[in-house]
Protein backbone atom coordinates (compact mmCIF):
# COMPACT_ATOMS: atom_id res chain seq x y z
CA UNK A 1 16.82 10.14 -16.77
CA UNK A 2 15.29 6.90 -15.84
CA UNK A 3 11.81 6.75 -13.60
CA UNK A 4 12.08 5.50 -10.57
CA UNK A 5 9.45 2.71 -11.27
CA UNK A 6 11.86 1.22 -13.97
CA UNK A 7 14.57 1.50 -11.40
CA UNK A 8 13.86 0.55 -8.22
CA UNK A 9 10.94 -1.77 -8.54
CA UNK A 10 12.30 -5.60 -8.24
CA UNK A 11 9.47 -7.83 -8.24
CA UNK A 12 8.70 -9.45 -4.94
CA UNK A 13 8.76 -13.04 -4.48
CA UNK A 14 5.72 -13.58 -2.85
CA UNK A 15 4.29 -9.63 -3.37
CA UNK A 16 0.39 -10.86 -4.51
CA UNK A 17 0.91 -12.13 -0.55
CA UNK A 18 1.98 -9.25 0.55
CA UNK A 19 -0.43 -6.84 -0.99
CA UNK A 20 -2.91 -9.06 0.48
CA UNK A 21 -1.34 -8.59 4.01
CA UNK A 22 -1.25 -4.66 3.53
CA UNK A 23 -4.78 -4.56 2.48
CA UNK A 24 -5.05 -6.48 5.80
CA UNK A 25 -2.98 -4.66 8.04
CA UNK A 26 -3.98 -1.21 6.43
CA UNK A 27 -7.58 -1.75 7.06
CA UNK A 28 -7.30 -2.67 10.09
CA UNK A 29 -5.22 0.35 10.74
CA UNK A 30 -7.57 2.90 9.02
CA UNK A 31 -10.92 1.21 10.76
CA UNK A 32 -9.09 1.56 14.23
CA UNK A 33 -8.08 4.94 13.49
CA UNK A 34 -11.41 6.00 12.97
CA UNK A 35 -10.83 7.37 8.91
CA UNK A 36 -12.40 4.65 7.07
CA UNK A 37 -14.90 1.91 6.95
CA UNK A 38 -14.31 -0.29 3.78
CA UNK A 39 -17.48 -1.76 2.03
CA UNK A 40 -17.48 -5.55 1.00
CA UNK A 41 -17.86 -3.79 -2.85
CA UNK A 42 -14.88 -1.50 -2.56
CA UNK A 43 -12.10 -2.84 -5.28
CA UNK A 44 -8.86 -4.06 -4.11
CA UNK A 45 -7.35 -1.10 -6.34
CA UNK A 46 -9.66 1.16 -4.08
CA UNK A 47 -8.73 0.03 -0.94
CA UNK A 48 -4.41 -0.17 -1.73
CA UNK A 49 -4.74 3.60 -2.92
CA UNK A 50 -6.91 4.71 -0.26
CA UNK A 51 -3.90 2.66 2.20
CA UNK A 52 -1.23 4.54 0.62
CA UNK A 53 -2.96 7.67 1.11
CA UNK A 54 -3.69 7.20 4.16
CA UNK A 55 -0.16 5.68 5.47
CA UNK A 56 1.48 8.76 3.70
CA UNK A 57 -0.93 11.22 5.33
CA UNK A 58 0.17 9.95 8.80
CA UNK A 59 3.95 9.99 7.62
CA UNK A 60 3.93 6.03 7.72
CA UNK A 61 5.14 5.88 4.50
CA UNK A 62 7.52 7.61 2.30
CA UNK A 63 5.33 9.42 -0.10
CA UNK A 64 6.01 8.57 -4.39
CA UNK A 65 6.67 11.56 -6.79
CA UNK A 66 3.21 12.46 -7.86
CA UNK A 67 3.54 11.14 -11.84
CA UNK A 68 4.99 8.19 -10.41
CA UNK A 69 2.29 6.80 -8.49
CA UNK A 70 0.12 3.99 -10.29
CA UNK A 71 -1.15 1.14 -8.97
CA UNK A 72 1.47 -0.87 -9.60
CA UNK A 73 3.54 1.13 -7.82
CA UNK A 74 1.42 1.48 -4.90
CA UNK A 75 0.97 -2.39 -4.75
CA UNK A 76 4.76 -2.65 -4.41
CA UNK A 77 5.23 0.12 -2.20
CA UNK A 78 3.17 -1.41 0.34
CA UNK A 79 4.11 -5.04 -0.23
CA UNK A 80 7.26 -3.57 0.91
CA UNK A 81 5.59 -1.83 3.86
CA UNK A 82 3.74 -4.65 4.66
CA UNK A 83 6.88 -6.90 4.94
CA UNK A 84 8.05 -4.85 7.43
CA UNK A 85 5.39 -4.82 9.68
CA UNK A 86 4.70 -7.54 12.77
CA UNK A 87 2.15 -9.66 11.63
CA UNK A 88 -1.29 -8.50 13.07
CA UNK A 89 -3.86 -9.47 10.25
């Protein structure tokens, strides 16, 4: 049986600008909502799973099977998410 990260994960054509978006529009989101304040010293890889987490918690985003989730596949899950929002960053 195949993984879903082998399957379904197409590279993005401009994904390293939409990560950055997400990381945009998901801090935002968090900071408004009251459930984080990111530090200048928190890691890009900190921030994207902290996102996720967050987006999933709130039933924003369709949550990964548990062994699936790395951080590759939490930068293209929310390049996709990202690229479906209205631009607000």
């Amino acid at each position: 049986m195949c993984r879903w990260t082998e399957i379904q994960m197409k590279k993005l054509k401009n994904e390293k600008e939409l990560v950055k978006k997400a990381i945009a529009i998901g801090t935002a989101y968090g900071e408004q909502r009251g459930a984080v304040e990111f530090e200048a010293t928190d890691s890009a890889n900190d921030k994207l799973e902290y996102i996720y987490r967050l987006l999933v918690h709130d039933n924003l985003l369709q949550p990964l099977p548990e062994d699936q989730v790395s951080q590759q596949a939490i930068r293209h899950k929310l390049a996709i998410w990202a690229s479906k929002q209205k631009l607000k960053a």
